[in-house]
C-alpha atoms as a PDB file:
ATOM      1  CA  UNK A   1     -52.146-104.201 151.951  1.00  0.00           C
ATOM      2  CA  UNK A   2     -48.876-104.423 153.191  1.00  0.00           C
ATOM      3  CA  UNK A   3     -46.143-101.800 153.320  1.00  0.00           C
ATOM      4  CA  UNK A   4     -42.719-102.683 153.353  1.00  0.00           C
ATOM      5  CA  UNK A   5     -40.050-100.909 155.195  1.00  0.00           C
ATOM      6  CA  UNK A   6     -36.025-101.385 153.666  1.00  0.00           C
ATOM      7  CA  UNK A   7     -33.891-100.123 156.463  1.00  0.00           C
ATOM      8  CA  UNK A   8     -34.658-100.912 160.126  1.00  0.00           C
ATOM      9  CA  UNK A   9     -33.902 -97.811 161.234  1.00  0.00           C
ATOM     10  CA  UNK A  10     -36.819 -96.294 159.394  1.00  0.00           C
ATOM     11  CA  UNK A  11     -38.958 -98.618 160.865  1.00  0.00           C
ATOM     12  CA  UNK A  12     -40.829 -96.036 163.244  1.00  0.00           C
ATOM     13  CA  UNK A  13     -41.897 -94.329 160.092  1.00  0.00           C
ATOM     14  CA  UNK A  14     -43.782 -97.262 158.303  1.00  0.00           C
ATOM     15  CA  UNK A  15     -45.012 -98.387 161.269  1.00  0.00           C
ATOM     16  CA  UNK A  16     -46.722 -95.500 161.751  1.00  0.00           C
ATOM     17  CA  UNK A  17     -48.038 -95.417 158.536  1.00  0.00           C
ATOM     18  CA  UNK A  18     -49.465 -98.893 159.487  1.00  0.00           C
ATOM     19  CA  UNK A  19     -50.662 -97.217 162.671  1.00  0.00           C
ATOM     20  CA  UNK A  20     -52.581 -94.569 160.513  1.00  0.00           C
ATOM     21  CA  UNK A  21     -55.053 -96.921 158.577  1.00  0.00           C
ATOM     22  CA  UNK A  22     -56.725-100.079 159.506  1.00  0.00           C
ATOM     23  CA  UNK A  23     -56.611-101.436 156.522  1.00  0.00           C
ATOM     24  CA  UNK A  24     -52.137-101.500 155.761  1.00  0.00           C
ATOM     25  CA  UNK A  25     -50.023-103.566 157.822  1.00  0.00           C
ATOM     26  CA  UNK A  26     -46.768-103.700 157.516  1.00  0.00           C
ATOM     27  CA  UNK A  27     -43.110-105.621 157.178  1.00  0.00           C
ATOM     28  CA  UNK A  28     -39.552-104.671 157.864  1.00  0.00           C
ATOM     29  CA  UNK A  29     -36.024-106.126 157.038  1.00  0.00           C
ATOM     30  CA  UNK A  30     -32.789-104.999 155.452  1.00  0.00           C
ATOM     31  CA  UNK A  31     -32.751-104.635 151.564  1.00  0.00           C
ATOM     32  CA  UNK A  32     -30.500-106.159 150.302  1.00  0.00           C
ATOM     33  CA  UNK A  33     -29.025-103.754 148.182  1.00  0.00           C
ATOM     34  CA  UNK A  34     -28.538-101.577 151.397  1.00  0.00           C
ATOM     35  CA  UNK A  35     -26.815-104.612 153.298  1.00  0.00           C
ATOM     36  CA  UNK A  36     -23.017-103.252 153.604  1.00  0.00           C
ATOM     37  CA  UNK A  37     -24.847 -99.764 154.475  1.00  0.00           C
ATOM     38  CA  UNK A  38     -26.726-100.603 157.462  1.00  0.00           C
ATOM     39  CA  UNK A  39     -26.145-102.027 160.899  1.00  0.00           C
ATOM     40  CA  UNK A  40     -26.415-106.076 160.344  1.00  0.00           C
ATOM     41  CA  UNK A  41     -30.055-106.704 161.563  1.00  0.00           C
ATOM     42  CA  UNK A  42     -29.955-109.302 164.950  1.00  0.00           C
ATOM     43  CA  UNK A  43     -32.783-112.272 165.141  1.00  0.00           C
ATOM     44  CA  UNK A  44     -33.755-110.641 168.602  1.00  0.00           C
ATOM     45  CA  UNK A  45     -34.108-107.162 167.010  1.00  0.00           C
ATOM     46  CA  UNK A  46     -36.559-108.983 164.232  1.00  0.00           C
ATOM     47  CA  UNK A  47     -38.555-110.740 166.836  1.00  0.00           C
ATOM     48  CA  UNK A  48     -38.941-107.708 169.196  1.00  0.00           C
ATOM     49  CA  UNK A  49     -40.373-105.769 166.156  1.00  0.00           C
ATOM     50  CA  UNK A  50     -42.839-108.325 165.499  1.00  0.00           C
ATOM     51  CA  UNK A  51     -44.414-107.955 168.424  1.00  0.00           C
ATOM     52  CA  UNK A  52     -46.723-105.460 166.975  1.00  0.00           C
ATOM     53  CA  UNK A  53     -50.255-106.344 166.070  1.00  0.00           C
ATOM     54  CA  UNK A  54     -49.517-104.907 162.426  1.00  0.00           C
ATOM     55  CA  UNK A  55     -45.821-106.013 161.878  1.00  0.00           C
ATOM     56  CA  UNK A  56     -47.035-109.339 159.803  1.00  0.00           C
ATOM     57  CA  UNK A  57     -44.063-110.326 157.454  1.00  0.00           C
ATOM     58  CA  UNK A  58     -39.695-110.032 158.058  1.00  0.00           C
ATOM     59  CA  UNK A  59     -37.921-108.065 155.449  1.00  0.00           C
ATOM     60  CA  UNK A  60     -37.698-107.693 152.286  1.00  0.00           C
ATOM     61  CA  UNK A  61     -34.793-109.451 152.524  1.00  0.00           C
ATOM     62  CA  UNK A  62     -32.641-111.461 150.287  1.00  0.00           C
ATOM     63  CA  UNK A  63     -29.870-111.273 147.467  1.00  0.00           C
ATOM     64  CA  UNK A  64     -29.046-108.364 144.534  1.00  0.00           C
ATOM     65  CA  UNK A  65     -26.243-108.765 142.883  1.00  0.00           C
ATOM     66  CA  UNK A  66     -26.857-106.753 139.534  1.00  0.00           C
ATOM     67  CA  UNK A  67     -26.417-103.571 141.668  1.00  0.00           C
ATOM     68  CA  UNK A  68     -24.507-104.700 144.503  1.00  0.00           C
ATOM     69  CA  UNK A  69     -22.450-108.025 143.813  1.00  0.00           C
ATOM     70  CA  UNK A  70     -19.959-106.343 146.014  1.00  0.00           C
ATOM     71  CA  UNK A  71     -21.289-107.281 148.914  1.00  0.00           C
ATOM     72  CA  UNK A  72     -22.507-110.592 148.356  1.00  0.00           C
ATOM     73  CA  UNK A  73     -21.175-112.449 151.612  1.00  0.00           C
ATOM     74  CA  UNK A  74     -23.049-109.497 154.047  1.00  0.00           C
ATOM     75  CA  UNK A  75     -26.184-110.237 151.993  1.00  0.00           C
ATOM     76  CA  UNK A  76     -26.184-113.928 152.544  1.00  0.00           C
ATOM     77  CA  UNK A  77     -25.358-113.293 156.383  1.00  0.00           C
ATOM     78  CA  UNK A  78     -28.320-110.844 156.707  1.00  0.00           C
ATOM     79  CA  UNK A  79     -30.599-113.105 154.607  1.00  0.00           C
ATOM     80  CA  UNK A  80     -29.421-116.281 157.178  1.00  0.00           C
ATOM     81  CA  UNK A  81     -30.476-114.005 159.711  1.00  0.00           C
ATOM     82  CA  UNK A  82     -33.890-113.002 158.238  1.00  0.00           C
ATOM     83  CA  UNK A  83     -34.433-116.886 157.885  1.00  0.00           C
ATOM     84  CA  UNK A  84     -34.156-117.409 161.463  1.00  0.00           C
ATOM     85  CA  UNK A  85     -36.176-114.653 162.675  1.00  0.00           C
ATOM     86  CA  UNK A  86     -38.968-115.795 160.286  1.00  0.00           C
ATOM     87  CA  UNK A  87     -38.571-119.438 161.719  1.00  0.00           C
ATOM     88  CA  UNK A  88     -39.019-118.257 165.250  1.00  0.00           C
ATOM     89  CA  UNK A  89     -41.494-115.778 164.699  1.00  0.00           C
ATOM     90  CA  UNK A  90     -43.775-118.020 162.058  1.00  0.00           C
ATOM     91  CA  UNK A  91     -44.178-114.875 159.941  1.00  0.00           C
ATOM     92  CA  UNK A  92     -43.593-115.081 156.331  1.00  0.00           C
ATOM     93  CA  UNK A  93     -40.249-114.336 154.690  1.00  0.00           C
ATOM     94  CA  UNK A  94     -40.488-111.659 152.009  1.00  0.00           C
ATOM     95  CA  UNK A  95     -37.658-112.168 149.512  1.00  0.00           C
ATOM     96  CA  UNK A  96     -35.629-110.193 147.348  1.00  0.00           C
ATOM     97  CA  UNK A  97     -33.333-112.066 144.523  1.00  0.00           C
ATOM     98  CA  UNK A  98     -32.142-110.259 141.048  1.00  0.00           C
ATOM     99  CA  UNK A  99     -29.226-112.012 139.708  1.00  0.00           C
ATOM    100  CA  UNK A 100     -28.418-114.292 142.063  1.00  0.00           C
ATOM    101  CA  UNK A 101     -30.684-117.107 140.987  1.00  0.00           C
ATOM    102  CA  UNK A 102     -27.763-119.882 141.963  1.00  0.00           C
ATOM    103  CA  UNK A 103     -27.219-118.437 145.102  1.00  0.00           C
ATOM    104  CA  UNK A 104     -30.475-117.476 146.392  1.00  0.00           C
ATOM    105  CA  UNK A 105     -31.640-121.250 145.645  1.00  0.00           C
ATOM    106  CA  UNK A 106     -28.897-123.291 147.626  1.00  0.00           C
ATOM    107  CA  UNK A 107     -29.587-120.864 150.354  1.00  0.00           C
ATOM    108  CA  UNK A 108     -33.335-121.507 150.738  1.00  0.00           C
ATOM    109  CA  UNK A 109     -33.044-125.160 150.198  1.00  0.00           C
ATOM    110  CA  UNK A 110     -29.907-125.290 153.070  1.00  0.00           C
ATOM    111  CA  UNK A 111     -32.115-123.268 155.932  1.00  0.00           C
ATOM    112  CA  UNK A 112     -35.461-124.942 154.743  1.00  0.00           C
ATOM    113  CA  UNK A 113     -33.761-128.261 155.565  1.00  0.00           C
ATOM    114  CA  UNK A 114     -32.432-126.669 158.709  1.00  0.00           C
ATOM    115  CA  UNK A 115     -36.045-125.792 159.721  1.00  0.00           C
ATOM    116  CA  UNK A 116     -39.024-124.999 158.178  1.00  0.00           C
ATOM    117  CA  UNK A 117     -40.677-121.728 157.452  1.00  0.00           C
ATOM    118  CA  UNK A 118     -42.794-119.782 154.991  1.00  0.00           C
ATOM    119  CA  UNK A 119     -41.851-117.362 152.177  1.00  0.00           C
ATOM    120  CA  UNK A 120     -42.896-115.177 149.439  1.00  0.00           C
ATOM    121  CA  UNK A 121     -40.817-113.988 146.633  1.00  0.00           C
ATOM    122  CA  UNK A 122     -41.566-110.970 146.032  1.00  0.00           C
ATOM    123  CA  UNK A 123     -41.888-109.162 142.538  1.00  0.00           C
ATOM    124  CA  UNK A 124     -40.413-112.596 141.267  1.00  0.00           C
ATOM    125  CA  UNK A 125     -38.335-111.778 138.159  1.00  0.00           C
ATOM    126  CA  UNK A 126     -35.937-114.519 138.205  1.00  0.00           C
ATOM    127  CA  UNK A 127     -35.983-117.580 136.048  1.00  0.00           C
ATOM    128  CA  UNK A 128     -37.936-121.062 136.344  1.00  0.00           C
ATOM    129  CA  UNK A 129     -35.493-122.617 138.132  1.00  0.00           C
ATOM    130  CA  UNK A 130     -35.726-120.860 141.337  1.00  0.00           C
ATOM    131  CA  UNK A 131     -39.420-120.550 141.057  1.00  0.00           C
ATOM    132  CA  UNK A 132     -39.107-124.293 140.887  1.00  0.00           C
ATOM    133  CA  UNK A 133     -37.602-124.063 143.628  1.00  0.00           C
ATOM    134  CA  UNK A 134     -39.782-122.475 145.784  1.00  0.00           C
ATOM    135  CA  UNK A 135     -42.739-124.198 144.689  1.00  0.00           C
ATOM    136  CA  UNK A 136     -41.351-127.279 145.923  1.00  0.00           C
ATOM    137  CA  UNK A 137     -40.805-125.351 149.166  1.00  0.00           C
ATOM    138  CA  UNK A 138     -43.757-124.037 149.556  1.00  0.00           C
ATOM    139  CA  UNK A 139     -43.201-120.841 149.306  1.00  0.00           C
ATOM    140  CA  UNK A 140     -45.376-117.799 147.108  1.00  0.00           C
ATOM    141  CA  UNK A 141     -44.868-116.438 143.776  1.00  0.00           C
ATOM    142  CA  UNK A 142     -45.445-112.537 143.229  1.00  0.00           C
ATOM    143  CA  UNK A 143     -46.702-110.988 140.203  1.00  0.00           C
ATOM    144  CA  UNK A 144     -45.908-107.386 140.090  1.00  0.00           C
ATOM    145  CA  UNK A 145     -45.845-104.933 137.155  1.00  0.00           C
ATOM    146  CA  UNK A 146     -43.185-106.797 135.526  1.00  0.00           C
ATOM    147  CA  UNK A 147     -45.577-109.536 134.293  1.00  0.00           C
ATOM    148  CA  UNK A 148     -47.738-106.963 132.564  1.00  0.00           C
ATOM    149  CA  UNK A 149     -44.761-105.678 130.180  1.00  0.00           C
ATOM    150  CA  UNK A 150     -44.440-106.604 126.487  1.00  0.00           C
ATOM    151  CA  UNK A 151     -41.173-108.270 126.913  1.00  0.00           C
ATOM    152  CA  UNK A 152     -42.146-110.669 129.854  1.00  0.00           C
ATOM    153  CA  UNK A 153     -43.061-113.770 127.786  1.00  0.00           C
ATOM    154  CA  UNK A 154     -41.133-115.900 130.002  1.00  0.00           C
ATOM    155  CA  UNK A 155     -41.998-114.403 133.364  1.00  0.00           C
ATOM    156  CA  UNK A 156     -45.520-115.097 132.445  1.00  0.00           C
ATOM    157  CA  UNK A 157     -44.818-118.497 131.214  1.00  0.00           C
ATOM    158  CA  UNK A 158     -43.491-119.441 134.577  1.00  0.00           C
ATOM    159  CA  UNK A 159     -46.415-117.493 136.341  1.00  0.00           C
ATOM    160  CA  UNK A 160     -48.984-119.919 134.195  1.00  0.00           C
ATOM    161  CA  UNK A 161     -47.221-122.862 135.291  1.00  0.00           C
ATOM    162  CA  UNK A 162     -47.468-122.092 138.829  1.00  0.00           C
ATOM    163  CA  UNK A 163     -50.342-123.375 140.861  1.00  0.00           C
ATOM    164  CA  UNK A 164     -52.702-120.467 141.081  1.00  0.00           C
ATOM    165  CA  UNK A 165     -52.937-121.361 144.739  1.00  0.00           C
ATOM    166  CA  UNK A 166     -49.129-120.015 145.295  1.00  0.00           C
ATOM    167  CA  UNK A 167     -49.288-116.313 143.163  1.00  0.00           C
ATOM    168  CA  UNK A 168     -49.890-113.086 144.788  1.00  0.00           C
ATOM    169  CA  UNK A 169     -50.133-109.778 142.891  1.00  0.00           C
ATOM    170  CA  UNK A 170     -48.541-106.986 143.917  1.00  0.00           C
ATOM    171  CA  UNK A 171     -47.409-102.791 143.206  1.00  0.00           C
ATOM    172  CA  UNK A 172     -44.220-102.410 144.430  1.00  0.00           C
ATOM    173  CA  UNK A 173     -45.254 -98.720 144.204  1.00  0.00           C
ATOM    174  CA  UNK A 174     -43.273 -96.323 143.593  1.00  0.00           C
ATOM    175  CA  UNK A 175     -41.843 -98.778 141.335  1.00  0.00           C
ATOM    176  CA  UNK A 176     -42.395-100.810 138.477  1.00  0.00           C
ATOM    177  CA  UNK A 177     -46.268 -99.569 136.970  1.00  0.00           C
ATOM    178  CA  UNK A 178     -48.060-101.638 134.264  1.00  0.00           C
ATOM    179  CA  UNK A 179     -48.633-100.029 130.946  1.00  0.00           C
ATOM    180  CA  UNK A 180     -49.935 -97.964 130.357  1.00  0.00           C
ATOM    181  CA  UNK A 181     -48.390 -96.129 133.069  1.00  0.00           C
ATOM    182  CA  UNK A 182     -45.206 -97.778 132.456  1.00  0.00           C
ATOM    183  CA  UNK A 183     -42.376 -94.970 133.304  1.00  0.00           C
ATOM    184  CA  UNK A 184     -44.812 -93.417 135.706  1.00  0.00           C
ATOM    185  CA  UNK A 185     -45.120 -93.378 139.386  1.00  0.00           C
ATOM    186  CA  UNK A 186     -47.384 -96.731 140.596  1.00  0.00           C
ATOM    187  CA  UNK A 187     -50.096 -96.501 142.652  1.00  0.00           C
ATOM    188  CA  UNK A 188     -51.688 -98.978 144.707  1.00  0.00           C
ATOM    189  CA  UNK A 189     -55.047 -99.229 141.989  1.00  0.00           C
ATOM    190  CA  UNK A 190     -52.728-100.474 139.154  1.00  0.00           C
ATOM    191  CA  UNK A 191     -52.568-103.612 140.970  1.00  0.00           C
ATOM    192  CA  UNK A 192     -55.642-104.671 139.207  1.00  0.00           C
ATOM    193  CA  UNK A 193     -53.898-104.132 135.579  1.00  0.00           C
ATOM    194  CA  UNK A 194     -51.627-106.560 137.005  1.00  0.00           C
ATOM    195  CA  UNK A 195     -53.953-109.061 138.685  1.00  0.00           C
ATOM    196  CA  UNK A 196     -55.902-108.846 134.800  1.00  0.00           C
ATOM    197  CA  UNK A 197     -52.771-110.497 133.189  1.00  0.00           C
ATOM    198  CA  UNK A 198     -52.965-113.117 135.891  1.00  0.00           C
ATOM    199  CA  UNK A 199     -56.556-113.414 135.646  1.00  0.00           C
ATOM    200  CA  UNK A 200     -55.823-113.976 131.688  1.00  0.00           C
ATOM    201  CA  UNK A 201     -53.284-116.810 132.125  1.00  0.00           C
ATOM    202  CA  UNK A 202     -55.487-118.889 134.384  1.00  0.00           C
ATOM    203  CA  UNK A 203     -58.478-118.499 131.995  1.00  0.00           C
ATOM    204  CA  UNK A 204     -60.614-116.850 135.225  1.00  0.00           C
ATOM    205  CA  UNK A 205     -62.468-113.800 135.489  1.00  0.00           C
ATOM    206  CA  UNK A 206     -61.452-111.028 137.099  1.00  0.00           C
ATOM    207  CA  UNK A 207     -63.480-111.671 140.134  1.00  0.00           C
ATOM    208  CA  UNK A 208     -62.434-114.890 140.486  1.00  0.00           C
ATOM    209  CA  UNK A 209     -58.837-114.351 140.372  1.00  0.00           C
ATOM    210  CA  UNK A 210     -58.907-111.771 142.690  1.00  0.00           C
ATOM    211  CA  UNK A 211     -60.835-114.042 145.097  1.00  0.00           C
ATOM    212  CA  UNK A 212     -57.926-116.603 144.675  1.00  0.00           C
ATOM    213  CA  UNK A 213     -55.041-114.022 145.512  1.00  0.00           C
ATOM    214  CA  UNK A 214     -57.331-112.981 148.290  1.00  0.00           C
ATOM    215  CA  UNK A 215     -57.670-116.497 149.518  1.00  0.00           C
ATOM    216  CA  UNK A 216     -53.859-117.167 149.244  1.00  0.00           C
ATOM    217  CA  UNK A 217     -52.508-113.623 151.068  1.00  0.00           C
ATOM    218  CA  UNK A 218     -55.035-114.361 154.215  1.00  0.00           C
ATOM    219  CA  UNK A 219     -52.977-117.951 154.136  1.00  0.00           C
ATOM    220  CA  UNK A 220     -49.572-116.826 153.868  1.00  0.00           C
ATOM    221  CA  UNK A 221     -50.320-113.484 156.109  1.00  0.00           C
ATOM    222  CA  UNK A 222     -52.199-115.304 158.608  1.00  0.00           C
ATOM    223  CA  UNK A 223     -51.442-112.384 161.059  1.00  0.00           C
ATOM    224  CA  UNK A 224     -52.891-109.871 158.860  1.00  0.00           C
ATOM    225  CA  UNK A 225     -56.324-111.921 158.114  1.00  0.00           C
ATOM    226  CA  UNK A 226     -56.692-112.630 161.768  1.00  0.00           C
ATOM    227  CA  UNK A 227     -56.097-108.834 162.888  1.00  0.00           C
ATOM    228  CA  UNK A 228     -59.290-106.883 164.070  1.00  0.00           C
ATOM    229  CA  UNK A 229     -59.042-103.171 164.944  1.00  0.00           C
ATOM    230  CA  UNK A 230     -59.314-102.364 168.824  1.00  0.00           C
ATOM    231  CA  UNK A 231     -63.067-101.491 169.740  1.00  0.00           C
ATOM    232  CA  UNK A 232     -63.969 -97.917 168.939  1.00  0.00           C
ATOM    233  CA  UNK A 233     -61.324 -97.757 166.678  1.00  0.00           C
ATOM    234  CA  UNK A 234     -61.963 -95.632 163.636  1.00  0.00           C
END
């Protein structure tokens, strides 16, 4: 699995968490929604982190603007920035977007023209358009809690249509549990209520589905697949 940390300056702390257990790696980048907050991350800073063995993704990154419109320009800067790190690093790009559909979609089609690089957007929520558009890039659709809810119809519509070879499933623990722990704190094992309404909309078993998500992290988090812990290593 792979933990996410929000605000570089607590990177030490989910890196070590990532130190802990073989079997979590780990990501880092400024939340958007904590943009205007935090120091401005620097490409150089991004690279330099992902020098670690374990560091396999930059961010969560990307564009909020049901909570923070405010600050719209300083989360397109830091996004630009979290672009070219990923370019330079070949890591994936782990993306953000709630509201800002328009936005977020002119700025991955600008930098992917400006150079190429790969992407997931994670615990996609947004509408067909931008998953459109990141198909055509690419890049990975996440299916997190959200698709398991009653009122998802769409979300899962747009999840069917997408080439099973592109979807991830995810927790985004704390946040965001599948009935019927909806309300609750998430846990890591509800991703497989999640991966079942996957599983349902491409008409495979469980098993299967959950070899295909398999299949298409070890792509996308090439770093991760390849990693091997040191000799004698518990």
């Amino acid at each position: 699995m792979v933990t996410i940390c929000t605000k570089l300056r607590l990177e030490p702390e989910v890196r070590a968490i990532s130190d802990a257990y073989d079997p979590v790696f780990y990501a880092a980048g400024t939340h958007p929604m904590s943009a205007a907050d935090e120091p401005l991350a620097t490409v150089e800073n991004l690279v330099s982190l992902s020098q670690h063995p374990k560091f396999v993704g930059i961010g969560e990154t990307g564009l909020d603007y049901h909570y923070t419109s405010e600050s719209a320009g300083v989360q397109q800067d830091s996004l630009r920035i979290h672009i070219e790190a990923a370019r330079q690093t070949g890591l994936p790009l782990i993306i953000h977007a709630r509201a800002a559909d328009d936005d977020m979609t002119r700025i991955l089609r600008e930098e992917y023209a400006a150079g190429a690089y790969s992407c997931v957007m994670h615990c996609f929520s947004s509408g067909p358009a931008l998953a459109k558009t990141a198909l055509e890039l690419g890049f990975y659709l996440s299916m997190s809690g959200i698709a398991a809810f009653k009122r998802s119809v769409e979300l899962r519509e747009i999840f069917a249509e997408a080439p099973v070879d592109r979807v991830l499933v995810e927790t985004d623990a704390p946040y965001l549990a599948p009935p019927p722990h909806r309300g609750k704190r998430n846990e890591p094992a509800y991703v497989t209520l999640t991966a079942q309404v996957g599983a349902d909309l491409y008409d495979l078993s469980p098993d299967a589905f959950a070899a295909q998500t398999t299949e298409n992290f070890n792509r996308l988090f090439a770093k991760a697949a390849q990693w091997t812990p040191a000799k004698g290593a518990a």
